[in-house]
PDB file of N, CA and C in Angstrom:
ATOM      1  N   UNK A   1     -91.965 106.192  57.911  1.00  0.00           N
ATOM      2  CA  UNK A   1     -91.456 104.849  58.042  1.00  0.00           C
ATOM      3  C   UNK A   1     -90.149 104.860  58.828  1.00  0.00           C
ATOM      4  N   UNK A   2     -89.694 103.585  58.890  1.00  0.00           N
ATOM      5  CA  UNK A   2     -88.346 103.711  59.997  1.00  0.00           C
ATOM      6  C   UNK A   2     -87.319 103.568  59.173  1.00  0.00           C
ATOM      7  N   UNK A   3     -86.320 104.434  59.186  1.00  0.00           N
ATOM      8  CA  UNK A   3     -85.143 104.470  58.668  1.00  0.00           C
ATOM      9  C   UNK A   3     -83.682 103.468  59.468  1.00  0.00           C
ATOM     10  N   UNK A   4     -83.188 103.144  58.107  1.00  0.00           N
ATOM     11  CA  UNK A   4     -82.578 102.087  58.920  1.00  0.00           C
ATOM     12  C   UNK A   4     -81.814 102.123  60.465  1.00  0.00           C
ATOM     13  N   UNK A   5     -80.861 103.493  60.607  1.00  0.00           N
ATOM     14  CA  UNK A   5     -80.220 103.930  61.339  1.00  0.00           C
ATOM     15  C   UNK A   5     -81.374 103.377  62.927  1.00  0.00           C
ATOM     16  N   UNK A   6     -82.324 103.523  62.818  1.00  0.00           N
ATOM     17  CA  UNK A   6     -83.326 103.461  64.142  1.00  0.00           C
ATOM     18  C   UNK A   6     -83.555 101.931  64.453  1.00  0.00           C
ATOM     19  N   UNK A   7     -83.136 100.829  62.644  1.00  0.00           N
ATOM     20  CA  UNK A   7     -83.298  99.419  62.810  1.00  0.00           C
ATOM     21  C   UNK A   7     -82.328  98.576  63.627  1.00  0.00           C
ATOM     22  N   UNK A   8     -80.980  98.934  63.445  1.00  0.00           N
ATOM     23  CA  UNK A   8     -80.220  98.473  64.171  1.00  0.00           C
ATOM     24  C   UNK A   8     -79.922  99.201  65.704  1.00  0.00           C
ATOM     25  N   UNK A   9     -80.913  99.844  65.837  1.00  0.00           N
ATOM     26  CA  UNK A   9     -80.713 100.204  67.810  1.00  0.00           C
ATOM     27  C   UNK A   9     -82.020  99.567  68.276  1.00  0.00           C
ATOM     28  N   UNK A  10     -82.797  98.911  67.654  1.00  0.00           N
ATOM     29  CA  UNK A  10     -83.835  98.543  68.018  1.00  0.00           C
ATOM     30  C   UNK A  10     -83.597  96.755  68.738  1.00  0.00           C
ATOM     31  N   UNK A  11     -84.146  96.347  69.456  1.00  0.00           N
ATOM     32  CA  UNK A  11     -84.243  94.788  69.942  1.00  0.00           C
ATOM     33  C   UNK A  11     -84.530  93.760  69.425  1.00  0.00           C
ATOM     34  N   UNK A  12     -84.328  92.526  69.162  1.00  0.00           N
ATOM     35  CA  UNK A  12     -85.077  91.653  68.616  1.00  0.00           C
ATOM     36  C   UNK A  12     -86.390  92.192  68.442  1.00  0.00           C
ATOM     37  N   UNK A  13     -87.078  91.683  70.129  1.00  0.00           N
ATOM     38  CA  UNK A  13     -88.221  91.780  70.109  1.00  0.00           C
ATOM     39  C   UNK A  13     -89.394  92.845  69.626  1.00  0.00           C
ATOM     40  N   UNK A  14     -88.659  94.060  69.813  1.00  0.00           N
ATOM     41  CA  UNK A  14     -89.097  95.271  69.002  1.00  0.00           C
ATOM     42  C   UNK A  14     -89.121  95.156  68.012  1.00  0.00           C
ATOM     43  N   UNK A  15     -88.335  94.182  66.875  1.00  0.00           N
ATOM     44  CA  UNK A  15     -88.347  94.102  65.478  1.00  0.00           C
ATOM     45  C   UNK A  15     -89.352  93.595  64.916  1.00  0.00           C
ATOM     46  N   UNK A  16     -89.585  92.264  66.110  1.00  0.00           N
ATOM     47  CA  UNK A  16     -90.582  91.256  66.165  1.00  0.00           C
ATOM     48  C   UNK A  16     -91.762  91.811  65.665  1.00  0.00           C
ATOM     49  N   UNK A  17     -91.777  92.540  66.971  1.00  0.00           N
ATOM     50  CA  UNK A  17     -93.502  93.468  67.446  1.00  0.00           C
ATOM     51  C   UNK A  17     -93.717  94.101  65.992  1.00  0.00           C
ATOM     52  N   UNK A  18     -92.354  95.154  65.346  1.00  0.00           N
ATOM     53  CA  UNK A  18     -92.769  95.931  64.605  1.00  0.00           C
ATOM     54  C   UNK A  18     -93.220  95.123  63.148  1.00  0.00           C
ATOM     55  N   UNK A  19     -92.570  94.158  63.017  1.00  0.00           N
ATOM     56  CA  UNK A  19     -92.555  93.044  61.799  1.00  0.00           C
ATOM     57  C   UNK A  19     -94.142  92.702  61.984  1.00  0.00           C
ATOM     58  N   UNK A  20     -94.610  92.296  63.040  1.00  0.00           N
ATOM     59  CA  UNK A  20     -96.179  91.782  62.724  1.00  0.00           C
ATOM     60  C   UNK A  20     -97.067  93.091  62.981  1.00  0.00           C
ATOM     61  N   UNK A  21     -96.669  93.902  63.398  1.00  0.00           N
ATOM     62  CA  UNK A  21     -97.588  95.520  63.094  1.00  0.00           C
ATOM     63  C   UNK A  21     -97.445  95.943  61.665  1.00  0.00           C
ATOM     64  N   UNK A  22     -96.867  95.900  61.128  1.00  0.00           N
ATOM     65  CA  UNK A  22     -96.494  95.900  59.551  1.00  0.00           C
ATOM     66  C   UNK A  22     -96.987  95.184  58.912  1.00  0.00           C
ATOM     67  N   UNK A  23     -96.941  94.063  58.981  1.00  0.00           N
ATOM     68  CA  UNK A  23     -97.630  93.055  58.302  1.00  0.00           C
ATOM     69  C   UNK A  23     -99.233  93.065  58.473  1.00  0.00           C
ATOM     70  N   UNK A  24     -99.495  93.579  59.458  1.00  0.00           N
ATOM     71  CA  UNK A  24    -100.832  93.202  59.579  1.00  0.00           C
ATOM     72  C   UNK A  24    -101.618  95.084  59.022  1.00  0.00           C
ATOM     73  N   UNK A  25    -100.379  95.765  59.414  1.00  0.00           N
ATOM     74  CA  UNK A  25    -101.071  96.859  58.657  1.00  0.00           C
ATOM     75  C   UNK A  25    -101.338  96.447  56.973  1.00  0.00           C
ATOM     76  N   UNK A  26    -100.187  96.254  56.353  1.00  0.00           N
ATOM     77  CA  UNK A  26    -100.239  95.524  55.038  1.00  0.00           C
ATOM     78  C   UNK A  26    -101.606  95.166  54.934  1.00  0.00           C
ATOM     79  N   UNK A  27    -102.134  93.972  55.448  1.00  0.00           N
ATOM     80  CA  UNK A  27    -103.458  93.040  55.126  1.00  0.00           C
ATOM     81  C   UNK A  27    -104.669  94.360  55.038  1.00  0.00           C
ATOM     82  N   UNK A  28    -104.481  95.350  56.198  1.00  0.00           N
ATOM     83  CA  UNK A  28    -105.967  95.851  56.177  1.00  0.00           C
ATOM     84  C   UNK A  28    -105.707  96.942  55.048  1.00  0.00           C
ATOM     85  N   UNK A  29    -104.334  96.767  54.689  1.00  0.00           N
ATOM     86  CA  UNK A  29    -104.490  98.429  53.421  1.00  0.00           C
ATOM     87  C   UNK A  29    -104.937  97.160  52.289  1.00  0.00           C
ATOM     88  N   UNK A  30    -104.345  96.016  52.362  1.00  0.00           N
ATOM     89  CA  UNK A  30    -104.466  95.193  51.038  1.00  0.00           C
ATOM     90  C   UNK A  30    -106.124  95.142  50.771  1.00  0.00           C
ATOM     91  N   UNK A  31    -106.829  94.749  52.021  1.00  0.00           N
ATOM     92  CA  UNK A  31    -108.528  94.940  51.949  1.00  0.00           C
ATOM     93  C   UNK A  31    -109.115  96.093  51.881  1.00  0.00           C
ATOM     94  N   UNK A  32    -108.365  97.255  51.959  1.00  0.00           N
ATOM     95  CA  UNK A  32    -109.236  98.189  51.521  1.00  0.00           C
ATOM     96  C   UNK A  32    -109.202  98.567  50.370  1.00  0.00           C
ATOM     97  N   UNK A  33    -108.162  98.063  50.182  1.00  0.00           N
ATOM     98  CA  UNK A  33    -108.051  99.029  48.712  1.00  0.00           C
ATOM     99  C   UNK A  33    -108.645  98.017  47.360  1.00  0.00           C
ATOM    100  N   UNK A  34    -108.441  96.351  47.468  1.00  0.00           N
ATOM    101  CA  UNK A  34    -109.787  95.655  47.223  1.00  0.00           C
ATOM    102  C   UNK A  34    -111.087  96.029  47.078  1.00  0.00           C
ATOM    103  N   UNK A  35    -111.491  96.673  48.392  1.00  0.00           N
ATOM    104  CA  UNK A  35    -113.092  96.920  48.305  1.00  0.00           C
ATOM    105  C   UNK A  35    -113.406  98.217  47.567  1.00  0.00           C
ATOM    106  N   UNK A  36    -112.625  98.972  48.093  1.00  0.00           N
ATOM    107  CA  UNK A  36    -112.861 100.526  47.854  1.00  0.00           C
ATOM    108  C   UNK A  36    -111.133 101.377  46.993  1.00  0.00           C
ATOM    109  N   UNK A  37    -111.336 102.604  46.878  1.00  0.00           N
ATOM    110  CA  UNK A  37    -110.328 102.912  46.184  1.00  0.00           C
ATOM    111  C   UNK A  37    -109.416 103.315  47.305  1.00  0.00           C
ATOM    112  N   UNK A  38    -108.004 103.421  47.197  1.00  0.00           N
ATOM    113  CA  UNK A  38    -107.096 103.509  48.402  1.00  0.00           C
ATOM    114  C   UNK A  38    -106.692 104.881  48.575  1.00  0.00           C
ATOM    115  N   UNK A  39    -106.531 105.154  50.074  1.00  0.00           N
ATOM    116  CA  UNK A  39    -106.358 106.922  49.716  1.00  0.00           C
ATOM    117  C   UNK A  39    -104.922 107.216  49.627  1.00  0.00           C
ATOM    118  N   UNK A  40    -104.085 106.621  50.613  1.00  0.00           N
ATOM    119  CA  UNK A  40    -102.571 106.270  49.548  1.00  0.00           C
ATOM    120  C   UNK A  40    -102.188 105.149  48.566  1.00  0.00           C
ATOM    121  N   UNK A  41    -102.267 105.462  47.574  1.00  0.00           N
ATOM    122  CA  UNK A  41    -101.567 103.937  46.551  1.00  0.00           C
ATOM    123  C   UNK A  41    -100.147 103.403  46.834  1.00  0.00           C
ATOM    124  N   UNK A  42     -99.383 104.216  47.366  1.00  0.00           N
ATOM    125  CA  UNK A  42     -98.162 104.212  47.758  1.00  0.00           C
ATOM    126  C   UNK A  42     -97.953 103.441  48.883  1.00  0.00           C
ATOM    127  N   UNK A  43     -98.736 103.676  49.465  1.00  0.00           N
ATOM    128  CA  UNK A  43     -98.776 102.832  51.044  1.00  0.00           C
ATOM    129  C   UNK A  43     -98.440 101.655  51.168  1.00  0.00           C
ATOM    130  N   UNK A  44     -98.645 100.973  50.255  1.00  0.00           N
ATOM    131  CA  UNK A  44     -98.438  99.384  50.296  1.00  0.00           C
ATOM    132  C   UNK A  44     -97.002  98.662  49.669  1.00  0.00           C
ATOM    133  N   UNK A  45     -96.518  99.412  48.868  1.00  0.00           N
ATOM    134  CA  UNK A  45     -95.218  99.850  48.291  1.00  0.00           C
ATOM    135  C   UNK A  45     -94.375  99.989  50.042  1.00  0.00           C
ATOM    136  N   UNK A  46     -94.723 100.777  50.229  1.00  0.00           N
ATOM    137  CA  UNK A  46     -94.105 101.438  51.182  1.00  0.00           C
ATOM    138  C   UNK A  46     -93.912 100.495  52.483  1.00  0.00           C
ATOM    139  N   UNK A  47     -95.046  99.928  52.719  1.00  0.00           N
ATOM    140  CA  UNK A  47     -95.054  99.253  53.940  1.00  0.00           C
ATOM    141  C   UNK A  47     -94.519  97.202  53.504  1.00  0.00           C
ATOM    142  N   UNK A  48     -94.434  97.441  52.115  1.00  0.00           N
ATOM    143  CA  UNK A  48     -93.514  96.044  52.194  1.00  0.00           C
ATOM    144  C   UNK A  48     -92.219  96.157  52.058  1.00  0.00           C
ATOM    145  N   UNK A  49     -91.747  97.454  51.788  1.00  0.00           N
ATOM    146  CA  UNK A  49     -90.051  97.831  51.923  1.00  0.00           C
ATOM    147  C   UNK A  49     -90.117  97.828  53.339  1.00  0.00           C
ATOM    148  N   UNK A  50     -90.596  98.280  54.369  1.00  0.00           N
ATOM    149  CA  UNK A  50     -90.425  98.183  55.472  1.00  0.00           C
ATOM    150  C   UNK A  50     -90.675  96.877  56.184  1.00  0.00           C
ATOM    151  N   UNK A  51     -91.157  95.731  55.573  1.00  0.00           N
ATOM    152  CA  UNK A  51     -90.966  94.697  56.098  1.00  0.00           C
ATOM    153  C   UNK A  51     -89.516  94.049  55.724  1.00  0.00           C
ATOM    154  N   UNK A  52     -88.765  94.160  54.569  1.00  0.00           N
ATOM    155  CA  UNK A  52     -88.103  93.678  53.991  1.00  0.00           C
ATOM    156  C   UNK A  52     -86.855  94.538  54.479  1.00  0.00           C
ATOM    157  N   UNK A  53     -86.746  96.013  55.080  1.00  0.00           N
ATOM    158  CA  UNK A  53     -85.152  96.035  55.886  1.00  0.00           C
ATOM    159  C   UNK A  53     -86.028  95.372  57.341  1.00  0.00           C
ATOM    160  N   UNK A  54     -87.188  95.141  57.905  1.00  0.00           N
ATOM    161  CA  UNK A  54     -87.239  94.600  59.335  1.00  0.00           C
ATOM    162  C   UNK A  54     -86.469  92.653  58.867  1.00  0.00           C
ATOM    163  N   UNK A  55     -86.920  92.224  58.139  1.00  0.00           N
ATOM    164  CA  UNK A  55     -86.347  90.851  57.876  1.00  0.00           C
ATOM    165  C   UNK A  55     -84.986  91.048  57.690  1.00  0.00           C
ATOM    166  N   UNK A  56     -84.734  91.775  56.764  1.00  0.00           N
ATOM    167  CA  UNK A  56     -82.901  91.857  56.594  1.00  0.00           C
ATOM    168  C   UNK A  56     -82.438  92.407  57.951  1.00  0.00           C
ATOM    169  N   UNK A  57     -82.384  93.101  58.295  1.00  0.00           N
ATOM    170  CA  UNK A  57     -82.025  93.617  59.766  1.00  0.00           C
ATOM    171  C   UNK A  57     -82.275  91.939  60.947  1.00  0.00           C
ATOM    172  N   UNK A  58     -83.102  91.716  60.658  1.00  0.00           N
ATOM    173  CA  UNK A  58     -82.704  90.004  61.571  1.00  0.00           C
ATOM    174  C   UNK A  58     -82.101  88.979  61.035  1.00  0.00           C
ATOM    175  N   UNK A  59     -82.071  88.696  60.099  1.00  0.00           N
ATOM    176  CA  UNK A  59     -80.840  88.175  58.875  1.00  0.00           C
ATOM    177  C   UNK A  59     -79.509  88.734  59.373  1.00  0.00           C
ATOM    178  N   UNK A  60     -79.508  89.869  59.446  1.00  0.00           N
ATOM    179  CA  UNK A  60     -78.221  90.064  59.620  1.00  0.00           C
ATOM    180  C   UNK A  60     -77.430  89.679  60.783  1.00  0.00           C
ATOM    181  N   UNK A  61     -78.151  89.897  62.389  1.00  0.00           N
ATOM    182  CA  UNK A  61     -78.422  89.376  63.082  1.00  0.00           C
ATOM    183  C   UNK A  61     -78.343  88.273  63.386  1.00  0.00           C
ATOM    184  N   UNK A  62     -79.036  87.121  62.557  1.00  0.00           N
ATOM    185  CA  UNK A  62     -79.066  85.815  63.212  1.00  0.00           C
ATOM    186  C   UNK A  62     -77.526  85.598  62.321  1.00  0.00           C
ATOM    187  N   UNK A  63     -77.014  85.937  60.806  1.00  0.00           N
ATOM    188  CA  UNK A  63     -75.820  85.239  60.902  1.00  0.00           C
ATOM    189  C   UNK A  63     -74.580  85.731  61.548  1.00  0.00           C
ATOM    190  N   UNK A  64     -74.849  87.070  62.176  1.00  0.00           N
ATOM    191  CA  UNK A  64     -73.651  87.577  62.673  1.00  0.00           C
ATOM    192  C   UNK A  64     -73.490  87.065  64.564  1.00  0.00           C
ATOM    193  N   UNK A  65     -74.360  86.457  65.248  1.00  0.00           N
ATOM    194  CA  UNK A  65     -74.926  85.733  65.911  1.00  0.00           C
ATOM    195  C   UNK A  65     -73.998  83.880  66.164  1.00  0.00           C
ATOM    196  N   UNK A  66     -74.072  83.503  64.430  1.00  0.00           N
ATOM    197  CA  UNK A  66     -73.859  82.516  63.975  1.00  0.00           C
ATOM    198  C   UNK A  66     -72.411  82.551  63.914  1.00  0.00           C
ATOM    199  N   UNK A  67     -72.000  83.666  63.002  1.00  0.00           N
ATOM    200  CA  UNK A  67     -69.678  83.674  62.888  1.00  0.00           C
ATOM    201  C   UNK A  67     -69.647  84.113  64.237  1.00  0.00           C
ATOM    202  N   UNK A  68     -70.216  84.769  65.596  1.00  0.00           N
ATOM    203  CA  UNK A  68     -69.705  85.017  66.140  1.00  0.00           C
ATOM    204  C   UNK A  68     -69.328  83.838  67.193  1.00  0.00           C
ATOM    205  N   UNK A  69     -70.535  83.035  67.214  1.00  0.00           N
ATOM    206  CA  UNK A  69     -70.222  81.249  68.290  1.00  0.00           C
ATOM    207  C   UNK A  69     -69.673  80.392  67.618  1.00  0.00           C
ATOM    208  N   UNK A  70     -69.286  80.697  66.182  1.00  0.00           N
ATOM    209  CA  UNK A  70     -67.906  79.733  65.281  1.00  0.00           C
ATOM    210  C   UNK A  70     -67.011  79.958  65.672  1.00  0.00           C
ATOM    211  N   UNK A  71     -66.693  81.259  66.371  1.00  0.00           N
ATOM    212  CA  UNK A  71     -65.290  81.687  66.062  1.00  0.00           C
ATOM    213  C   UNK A  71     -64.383  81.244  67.771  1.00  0.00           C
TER     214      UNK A  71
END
């Protein structure tokens, strides 16, 4: 998975990209492991912490974005 240090050198748009590659990995582990048994259980654990520093990492972003055209 990506460690944060690699989140903040990364681009918006790279965050973007990686935020809906994640997510959509999410859905197909969420359906498999529905149908059939999952070969990591962990995986899904895993891949919604990694959505959640990609969201905080643009959070941080959009308000530091925000104090910086206040100021």
């Amino acid at each position: 998975m990506t460690k944060k240090d690699t989140m903040t050198t990364k681009t918006y748009q790279e965050l973007a990209k990686l935020l809906s590659d994640t997510r959509a990995e999410l859905r197909s582990e969420r359906f498999s492991a529905a149908s059939a048994r999952a070969k990591n259980p962990n995986m899904q654990g895993k891949l919604r912490k990694n959505i959640a520093r990609v969201l905080t990492e643009q959070r941080v972003r959009s308000i530091n974005s925000r104090q910086a055209a206040s100021v």
